[in-house]
N, C-alpha and C. Protein backbone atom coordinates (compact mmCIF):
# COMPACT_ATOMS: atom_id res chain seq x y z
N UNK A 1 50.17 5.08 -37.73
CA UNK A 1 51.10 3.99 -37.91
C UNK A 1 52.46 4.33 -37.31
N UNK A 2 52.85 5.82 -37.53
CA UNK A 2 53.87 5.99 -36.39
C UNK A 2 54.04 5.82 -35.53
N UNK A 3 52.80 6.19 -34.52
CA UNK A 3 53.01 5.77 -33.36
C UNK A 3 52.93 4.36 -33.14
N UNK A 4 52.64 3.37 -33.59
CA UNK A 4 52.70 1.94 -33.25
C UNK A 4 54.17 1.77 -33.71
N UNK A 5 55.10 2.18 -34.74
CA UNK A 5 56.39 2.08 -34.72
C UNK A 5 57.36 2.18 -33.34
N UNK A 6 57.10 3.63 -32.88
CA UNK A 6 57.44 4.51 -31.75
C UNK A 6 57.60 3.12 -30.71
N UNK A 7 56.51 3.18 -30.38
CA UNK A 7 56.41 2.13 -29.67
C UNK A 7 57.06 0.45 -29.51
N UNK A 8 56.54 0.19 -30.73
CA UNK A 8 57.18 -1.30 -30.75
C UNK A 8 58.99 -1.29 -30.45
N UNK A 9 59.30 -0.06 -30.89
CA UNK A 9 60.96 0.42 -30.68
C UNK A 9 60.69 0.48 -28.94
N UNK A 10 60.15 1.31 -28.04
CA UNK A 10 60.02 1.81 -26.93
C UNK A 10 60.21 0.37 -26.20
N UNK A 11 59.25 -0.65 -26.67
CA UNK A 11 58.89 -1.90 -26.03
C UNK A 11 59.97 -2.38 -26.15
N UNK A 12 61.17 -3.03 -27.52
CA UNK A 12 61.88 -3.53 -27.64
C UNK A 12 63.40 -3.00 -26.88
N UNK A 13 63.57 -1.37 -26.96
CA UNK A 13 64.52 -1.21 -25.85
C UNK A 13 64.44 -1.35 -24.36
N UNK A 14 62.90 -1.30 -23.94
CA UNK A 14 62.81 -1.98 -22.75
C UNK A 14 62.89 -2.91 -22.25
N UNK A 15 62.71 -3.99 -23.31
CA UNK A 15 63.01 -5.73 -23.02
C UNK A 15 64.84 -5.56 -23.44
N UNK A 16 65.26 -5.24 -24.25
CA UNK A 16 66.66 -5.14 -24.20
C UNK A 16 67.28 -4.73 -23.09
N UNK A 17 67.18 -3.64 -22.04
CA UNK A 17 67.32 -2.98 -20.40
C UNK A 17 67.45 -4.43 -19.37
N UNK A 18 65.62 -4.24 -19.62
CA UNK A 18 65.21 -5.81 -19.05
C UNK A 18 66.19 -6.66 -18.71
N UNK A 19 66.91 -7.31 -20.17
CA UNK A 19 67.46 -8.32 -20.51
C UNK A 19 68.68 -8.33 -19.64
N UNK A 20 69.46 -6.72 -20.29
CA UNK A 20 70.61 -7.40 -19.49
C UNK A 20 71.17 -6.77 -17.90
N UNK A 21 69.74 -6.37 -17.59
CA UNK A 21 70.08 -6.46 -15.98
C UNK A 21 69.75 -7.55 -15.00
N UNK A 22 69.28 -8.37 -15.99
CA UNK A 22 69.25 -9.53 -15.75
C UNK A 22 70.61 -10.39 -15.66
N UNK A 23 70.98 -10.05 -17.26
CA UNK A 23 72.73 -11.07 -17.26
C UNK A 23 73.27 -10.54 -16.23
N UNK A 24 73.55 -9.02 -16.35
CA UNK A 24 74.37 -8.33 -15.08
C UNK A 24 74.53 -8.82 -13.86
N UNK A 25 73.22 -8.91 -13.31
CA UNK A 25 72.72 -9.01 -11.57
C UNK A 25 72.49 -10.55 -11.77
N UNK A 26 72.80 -11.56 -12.24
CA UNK A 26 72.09 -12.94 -12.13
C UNK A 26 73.00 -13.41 -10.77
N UNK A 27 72.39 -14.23 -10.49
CA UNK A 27 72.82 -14.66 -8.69
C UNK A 27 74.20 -15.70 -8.80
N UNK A 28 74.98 -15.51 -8.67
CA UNK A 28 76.41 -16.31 -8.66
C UNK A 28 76.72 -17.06 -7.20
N UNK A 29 76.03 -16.38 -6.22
CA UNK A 29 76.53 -16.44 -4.36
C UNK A 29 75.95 -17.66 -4.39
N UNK A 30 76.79 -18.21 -3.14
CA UNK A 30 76.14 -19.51 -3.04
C UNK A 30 75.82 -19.11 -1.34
N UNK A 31 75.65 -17.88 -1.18
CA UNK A 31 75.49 -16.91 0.16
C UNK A 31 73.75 -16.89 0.46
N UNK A 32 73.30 -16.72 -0.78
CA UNK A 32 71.99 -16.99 -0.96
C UNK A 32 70.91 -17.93 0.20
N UNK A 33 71.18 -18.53 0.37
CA UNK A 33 69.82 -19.60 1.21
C UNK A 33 71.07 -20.46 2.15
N UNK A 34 70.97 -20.72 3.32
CA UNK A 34 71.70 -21.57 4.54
C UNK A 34 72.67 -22.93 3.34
N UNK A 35 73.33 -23.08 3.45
CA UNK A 35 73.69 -24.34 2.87
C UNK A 35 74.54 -23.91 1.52
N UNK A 36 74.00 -22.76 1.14
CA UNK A 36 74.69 -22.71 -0.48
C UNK A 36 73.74 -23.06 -1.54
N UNK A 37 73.92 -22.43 -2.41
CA UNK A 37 72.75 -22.44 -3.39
C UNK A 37 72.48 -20.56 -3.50
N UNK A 38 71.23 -20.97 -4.60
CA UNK A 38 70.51 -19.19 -4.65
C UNK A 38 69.38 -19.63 -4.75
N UNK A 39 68.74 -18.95 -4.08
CA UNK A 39 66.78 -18.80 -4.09
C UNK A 39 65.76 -18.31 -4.82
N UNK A 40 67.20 -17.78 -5.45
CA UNK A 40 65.98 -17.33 -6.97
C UNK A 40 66.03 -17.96 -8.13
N UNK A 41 67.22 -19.47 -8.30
CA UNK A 41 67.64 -19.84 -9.16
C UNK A 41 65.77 -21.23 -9.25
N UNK A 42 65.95 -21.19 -9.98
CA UNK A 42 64.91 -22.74 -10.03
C UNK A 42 63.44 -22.28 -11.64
N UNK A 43 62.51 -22.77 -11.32
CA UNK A 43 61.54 -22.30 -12.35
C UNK A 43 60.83 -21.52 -12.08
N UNK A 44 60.99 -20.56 -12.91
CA UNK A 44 60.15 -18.94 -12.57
C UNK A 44 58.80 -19.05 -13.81
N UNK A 45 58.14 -18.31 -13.22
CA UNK A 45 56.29 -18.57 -13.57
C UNK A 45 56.09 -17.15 -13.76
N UNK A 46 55.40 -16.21 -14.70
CA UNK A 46 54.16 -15.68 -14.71
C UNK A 46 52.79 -15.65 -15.18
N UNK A 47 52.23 -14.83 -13.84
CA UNK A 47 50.56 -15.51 -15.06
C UNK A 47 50.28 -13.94 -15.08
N UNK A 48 49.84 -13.83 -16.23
CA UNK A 48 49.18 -12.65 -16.59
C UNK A 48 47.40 -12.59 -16.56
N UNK A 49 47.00 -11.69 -16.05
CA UNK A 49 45.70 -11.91 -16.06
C UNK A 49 45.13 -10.25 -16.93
N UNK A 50 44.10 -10.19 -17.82
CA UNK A 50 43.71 -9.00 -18.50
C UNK A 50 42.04 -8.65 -17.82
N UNK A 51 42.00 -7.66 -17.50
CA UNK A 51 40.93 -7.13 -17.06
C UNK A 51 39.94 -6.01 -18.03
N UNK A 52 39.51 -6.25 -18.81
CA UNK A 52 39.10 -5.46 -19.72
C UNK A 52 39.55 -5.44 -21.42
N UNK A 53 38.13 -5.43 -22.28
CA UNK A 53 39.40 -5.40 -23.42
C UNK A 53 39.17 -3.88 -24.34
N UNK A 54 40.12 -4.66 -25.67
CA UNK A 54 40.14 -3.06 -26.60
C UNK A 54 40.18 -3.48 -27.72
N UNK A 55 39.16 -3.88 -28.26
CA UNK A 55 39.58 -4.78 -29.48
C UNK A 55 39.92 -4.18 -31.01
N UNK A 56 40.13 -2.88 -31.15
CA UNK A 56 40.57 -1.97 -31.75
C UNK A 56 41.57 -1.41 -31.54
N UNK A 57 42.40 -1.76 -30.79
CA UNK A 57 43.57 -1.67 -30.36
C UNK A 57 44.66 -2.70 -30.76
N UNK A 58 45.69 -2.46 -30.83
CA UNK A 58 47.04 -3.29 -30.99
C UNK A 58 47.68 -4.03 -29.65
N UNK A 59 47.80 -5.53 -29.74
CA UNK A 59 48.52 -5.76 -28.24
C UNK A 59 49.62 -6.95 -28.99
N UNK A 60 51.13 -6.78 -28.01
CA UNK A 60 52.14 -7.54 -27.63
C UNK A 60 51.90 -8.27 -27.01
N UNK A 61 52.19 -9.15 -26.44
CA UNK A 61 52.99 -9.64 -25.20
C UNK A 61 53.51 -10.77 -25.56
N UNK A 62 54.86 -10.24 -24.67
CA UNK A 62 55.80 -10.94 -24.63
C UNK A 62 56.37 -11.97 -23.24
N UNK A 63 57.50 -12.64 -23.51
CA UNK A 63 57.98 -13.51 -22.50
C UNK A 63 59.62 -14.08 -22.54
N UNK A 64 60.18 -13.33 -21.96
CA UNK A 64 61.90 -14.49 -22.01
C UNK A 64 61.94 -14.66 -20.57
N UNK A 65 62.70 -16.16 -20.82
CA UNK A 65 63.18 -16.59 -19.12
C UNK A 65 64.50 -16.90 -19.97
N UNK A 66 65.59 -16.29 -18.46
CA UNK A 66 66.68 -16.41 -18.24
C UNK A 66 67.63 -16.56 -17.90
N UNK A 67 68.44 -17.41 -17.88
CA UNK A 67 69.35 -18.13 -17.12
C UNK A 67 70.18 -17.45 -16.61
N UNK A 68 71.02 -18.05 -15.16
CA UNK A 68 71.98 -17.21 -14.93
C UNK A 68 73.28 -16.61 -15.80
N UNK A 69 73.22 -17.61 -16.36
CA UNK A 69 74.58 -16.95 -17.23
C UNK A 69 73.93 -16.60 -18.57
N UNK A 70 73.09 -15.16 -18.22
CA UNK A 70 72.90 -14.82 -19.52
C UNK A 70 71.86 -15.50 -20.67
N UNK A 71 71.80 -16.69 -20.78
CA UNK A 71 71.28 -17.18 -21.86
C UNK A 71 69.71 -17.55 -21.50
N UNK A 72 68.91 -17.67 -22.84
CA UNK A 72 67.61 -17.69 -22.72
C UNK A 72 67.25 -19.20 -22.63
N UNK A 73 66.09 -19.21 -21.51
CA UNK A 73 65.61 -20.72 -21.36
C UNK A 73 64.05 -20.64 -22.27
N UNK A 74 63.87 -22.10 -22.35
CA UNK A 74 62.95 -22.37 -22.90
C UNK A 74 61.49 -22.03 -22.08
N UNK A 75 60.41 -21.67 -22.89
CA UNK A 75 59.44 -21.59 -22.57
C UNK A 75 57.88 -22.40 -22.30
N UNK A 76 56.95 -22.44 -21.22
CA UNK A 76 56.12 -23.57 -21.11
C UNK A 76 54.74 -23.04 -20.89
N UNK A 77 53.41 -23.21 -21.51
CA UNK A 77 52.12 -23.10 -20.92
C UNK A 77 51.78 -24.36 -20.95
N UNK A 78 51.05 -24.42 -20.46
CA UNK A 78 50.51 -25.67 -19.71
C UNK A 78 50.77 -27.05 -19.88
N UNK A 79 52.24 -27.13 -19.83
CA UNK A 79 53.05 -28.17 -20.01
C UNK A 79 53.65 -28.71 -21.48
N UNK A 80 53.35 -26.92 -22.47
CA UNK A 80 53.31 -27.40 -23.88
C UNK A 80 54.95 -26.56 -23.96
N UNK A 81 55.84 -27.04 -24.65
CA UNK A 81 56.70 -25.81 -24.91
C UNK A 81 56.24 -24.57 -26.46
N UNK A 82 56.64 -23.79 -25.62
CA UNK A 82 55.99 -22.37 -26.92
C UNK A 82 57.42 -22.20 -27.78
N UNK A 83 56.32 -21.84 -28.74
CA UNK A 83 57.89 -21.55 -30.01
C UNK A 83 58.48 -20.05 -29.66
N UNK A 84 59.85 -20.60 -29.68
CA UNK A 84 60.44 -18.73 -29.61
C UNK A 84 61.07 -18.50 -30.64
N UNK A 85 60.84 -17.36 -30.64
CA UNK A 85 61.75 -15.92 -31.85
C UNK A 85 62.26 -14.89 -31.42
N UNK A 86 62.92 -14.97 -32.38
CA UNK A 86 64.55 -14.24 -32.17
C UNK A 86 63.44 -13.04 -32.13
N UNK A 87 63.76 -11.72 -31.08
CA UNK A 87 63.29 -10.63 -30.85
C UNK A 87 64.31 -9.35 -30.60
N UNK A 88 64.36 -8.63 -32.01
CA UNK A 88 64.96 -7.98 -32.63
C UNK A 88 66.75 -8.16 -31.40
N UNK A 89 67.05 -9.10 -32.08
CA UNK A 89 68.23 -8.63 -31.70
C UNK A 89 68.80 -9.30 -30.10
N UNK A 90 67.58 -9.12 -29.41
CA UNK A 90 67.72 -9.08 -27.74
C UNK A 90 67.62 -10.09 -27.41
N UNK A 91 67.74 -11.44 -27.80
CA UNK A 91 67.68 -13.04 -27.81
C UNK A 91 66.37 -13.40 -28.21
N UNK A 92 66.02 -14.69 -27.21
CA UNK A 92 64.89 -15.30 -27.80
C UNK A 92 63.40 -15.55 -26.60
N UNK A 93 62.18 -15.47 -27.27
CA UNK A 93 61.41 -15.48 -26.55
C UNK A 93 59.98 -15.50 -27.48
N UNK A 94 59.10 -15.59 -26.23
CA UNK A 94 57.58 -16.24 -26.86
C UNK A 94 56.67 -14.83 -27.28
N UNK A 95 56.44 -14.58 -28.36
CA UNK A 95 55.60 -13.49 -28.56
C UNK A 95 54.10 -13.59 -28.64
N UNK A 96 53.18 -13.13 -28.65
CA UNK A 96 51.62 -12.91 -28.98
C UNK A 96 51.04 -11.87 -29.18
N UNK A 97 50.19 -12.12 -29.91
CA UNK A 97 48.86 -10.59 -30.05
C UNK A 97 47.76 -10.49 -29.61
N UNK A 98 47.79 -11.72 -28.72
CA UNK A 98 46.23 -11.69 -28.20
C UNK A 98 46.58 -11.31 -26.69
N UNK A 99 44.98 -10.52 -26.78
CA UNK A 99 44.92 -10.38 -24.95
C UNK A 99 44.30 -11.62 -24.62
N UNK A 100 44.60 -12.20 -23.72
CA UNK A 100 44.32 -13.38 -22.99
C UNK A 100 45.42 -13.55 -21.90
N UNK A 101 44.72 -14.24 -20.34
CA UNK A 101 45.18 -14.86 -19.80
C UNK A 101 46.71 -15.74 -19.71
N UNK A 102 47.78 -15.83 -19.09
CA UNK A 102 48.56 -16.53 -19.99
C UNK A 102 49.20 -16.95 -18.12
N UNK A 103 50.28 -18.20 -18.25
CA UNK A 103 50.64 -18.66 -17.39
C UNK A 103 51.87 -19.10 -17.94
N UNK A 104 52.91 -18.58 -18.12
CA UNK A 104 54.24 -19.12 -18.96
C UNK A 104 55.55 -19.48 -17.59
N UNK A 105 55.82 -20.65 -17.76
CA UNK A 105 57.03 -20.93 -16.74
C UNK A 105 58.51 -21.24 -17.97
N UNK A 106 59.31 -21.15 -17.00
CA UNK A 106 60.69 -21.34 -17.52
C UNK A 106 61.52 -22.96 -17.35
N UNK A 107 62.67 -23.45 -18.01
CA UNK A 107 63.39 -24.72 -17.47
C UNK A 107 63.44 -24.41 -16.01
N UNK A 108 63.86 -25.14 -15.41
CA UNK A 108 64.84 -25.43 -14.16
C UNK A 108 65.80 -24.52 -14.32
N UNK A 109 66.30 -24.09 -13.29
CA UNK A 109 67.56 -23.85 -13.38
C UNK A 109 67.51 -22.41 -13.77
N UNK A 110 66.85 -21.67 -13.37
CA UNK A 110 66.74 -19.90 -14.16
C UNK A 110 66.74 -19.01 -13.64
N UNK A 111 67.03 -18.10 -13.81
CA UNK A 111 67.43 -16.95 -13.08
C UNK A 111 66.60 -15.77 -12.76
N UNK A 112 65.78 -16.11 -14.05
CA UNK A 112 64.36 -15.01 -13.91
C UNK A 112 63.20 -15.12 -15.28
N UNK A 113 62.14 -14.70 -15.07
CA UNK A 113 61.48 -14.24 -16.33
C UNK A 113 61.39 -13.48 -16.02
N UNK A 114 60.96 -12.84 -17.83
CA UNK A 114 60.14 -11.54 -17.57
C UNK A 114 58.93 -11.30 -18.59
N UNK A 115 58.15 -10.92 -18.55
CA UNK A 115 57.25 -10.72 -19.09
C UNK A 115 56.23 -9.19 -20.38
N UNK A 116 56.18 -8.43 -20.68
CA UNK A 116 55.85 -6.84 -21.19
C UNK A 116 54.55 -7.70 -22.07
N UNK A 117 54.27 -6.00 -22.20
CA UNK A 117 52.92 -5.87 -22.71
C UNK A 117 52.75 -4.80 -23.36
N UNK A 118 52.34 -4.28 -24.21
CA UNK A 118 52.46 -3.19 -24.88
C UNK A 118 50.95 -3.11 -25.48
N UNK A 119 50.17 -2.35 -25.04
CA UNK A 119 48.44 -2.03 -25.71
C UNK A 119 48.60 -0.49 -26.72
N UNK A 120 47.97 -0.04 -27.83
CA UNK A 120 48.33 0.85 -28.59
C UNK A 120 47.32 1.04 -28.94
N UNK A 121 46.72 2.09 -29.48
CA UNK A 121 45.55 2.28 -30.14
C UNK A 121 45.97 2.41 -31.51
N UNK A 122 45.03 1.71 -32.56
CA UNK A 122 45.57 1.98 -34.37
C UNK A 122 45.06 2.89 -34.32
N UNK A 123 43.67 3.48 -34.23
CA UNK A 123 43.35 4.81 -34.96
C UNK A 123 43.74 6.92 -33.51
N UNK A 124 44.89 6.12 -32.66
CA UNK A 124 45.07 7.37 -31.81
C UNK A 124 43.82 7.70 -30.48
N UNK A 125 42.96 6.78 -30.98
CA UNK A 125 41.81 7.43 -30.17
C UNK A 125 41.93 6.66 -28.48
N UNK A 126 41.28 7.55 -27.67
CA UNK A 126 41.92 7.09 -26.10
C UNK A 126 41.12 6.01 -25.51
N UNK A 127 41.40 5.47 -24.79
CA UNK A 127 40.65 3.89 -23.93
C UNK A 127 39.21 4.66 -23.60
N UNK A 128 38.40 4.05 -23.73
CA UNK A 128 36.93 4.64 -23.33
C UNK A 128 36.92 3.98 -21.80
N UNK A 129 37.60 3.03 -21.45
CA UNK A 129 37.52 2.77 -19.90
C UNK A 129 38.93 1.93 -19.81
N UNK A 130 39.28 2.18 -18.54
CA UNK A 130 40.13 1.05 -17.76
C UNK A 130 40.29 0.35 -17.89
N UNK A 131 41.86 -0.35 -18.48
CA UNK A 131 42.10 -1.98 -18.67
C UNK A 131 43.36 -2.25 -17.48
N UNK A 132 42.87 -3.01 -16.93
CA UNK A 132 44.53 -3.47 -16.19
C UNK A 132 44.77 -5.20 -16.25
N UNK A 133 46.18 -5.40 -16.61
CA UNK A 133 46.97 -6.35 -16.36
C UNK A 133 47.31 -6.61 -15.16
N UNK A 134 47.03 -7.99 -14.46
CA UNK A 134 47.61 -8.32 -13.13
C UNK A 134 48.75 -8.98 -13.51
N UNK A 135 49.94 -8.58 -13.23
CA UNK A 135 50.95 -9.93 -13.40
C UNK A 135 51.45 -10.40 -11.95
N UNK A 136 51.67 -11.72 -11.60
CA UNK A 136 51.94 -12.84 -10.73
C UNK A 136 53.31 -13.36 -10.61
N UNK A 137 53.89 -13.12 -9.96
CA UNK A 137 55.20 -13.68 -10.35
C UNK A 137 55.70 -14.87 -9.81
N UNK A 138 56.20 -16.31 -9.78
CA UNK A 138 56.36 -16.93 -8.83
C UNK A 138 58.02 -18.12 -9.43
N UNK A 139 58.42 -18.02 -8.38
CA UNK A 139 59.55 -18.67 -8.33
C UNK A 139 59.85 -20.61 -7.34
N UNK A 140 59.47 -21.73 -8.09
CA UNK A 140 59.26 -22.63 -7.72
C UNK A 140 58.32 -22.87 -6.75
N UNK A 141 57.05 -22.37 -7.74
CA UNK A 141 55.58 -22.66 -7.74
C UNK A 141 55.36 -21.54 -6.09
N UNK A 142 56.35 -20.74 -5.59
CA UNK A 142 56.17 -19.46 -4.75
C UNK A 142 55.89 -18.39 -4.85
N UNK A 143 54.71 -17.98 -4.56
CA UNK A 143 53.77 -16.30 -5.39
C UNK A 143 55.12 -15.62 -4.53
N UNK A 144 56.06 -14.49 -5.08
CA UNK A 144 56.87 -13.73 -4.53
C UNK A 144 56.64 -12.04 -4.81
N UNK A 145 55.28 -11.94 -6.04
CA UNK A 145 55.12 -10.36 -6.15
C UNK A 145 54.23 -10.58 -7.09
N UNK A 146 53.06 -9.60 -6.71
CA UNK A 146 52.15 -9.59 -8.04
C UNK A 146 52.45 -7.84 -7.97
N UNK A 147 51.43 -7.25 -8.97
CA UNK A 147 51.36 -6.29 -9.31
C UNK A 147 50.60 -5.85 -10.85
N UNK A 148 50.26 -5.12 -10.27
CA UNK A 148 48.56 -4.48 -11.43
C UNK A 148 49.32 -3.00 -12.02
N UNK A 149 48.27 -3.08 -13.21
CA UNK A 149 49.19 -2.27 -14.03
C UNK A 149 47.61 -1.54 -14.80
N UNK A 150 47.83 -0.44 -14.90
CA UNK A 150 46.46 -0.09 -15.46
C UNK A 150 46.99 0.86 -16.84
N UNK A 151 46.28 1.03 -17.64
CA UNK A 151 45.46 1.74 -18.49
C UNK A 151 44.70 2.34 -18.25
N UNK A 152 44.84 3.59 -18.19
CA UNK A 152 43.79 4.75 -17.34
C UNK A 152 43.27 5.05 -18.92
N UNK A 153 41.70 5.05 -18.68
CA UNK A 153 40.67 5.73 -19.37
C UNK A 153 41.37 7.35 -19.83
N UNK A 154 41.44 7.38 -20.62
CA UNK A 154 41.89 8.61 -21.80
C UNK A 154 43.11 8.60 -22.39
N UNK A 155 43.83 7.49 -21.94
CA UNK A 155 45.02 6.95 -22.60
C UNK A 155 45.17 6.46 -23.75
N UNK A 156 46.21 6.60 -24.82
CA UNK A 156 46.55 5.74 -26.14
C UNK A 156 47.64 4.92 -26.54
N UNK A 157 48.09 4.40 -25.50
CA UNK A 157 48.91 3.73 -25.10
C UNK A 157 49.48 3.64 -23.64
N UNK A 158 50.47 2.04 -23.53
CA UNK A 158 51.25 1.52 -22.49
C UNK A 158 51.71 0.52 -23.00
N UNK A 159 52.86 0.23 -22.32
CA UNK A 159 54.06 -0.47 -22.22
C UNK A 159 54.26 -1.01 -20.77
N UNK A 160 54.36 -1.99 -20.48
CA UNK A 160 54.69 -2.49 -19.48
C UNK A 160 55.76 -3.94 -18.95
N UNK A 161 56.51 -4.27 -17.83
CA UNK A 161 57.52 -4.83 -18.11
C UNK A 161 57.20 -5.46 -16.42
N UNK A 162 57.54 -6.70 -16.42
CA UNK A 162 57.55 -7.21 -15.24
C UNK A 162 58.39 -8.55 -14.99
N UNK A 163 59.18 -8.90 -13.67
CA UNK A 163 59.65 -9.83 -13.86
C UNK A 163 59.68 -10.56 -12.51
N UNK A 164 60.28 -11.82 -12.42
CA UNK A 164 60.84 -12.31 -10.83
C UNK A 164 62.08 -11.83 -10.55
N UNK A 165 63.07 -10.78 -11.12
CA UNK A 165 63.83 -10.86 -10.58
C UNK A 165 64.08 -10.05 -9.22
N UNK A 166 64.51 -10.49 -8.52
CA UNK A 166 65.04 -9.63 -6.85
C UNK A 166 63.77 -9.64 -6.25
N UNK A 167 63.01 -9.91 -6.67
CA UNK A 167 61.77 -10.60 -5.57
C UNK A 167 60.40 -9.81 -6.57
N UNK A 168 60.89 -9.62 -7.55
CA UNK A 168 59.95 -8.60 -8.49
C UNK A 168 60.09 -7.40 -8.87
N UNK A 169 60.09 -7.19 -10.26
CA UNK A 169 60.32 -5.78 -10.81
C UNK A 169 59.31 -5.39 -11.93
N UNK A 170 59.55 -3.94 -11.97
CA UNK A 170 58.51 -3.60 -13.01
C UNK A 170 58.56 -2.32 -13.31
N UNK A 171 58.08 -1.87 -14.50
CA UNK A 171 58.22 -0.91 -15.24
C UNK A 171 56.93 -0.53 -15.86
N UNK A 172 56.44 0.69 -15.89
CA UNK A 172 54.99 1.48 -16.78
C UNK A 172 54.92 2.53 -17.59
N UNK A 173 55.15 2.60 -18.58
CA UNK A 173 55.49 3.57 -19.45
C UNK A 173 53.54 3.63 -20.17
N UNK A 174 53.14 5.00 -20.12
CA UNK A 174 51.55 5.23 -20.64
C UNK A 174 51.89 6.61 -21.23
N UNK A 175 51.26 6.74 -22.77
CA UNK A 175 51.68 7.82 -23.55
C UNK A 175 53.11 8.20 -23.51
N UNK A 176 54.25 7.05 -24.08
CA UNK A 176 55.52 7.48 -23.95
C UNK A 176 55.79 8.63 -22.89
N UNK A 177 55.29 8.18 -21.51
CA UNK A 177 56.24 9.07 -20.27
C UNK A 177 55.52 7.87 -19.09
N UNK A 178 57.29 7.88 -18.52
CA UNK A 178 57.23 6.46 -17.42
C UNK A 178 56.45 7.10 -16.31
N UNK A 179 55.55 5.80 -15.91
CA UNK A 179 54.78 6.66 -15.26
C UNK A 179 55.08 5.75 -13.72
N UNK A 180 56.22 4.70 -13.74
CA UNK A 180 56.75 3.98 -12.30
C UNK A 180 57.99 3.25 -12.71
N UNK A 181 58.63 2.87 -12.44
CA UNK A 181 59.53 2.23 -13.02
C UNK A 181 60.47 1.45 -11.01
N UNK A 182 60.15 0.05 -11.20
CA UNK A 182 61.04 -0.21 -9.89
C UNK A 182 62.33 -0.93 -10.57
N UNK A 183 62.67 -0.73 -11.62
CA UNK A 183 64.09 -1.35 -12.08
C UNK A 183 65.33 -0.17 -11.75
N UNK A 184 66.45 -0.48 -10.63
CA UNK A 184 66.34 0.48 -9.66
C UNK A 184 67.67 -0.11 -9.58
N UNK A 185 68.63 -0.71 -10.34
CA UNK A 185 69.83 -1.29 -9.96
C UNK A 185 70.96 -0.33 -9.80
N UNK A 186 71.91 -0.32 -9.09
CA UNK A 186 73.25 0.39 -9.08
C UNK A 186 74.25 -0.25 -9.55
């Protein structure tokens, strides 16, 4: 049970990071695209896809989209809006425990989503095979970065973090030690 604590902390300071290098870096230029404007501003999409399951295992996933100035936009699957909760602290966003498929877009007008995932084992014991997450990223209905994320067979955990921002980012933390991380800002 510790270690699912460990973790859910691990996950939540990573979506907190997440969060506000997001507020930080959100696109202000109107340098962005010929004419004025920004190209990353509009409705940002991910679809998550799960490849394998663990059904003795513990799973997150999560979702905030976010506006340029900081604040959290509302959330959409398949044209339904999802309920959000306050997540510890770090604003607001759509949570779940199921592995499944998921396709969540943001309002108009946004600056980015992002997406994590966090798989845990309750009883410590390691993946008997390979699970990977594909996440998709797309910015006014434009695929701009996917990227696969695995669970290597003998593992008891991961954490993972992905978003549209700067054309796609992402983060892999497996057995509390990062095992990639492209969130890379100065």
């Amino acid at each position: 049970m510790k270690q699912i604590k460990t973790f859910k902390y691990l996950m939540m300071a990573m979506m907190a990071a997440v969060c506000m290098t997001f507020a930080a870096c959100g696109g202000d230029s109107d340098d962005d695209i010929p004419g004025g404007g920004n190209a990353q501003i509009g409705v940002h999409r991910v679809d998550l896809h799960f490849d394998g399951t663990l059904p003795s295992w513990h799973s997150t996933v999560g979702f905030h989209g976010i506006k340029p100035d900081g604040s959290f936009s509302r959330l959409y699957e398949n044209g339904n809006e999802l309920p959000l909760y306050e997540i510890s602290g770090q604003g607001t966003g759509y949570i779940s425990e199921e592995i499944r498929d998921y396709s969540i877009c943001t309002d108009n007008n946004c600056g980015a989503i992002v997406a994590h995932v966090m798989l845990i084992s309750f009883d410590g014991k390691p993946a008997p095979h390979d699970v990977t997450v594909t996440a998709v990223g797309y910015i006014n209905d434009k695929r701009i970065y996917t990227k696969v994320f695995t669970l290597p067979i003998g593992a008891s955990s991961m954490v993972m973090a992905f978003t549209t921002d700067d054309g796609g980012e992402s983060e892999l933390v497996i057995d509390n030690e990062i095992v990639e991380s492209d969130f890379n800002h100065d």
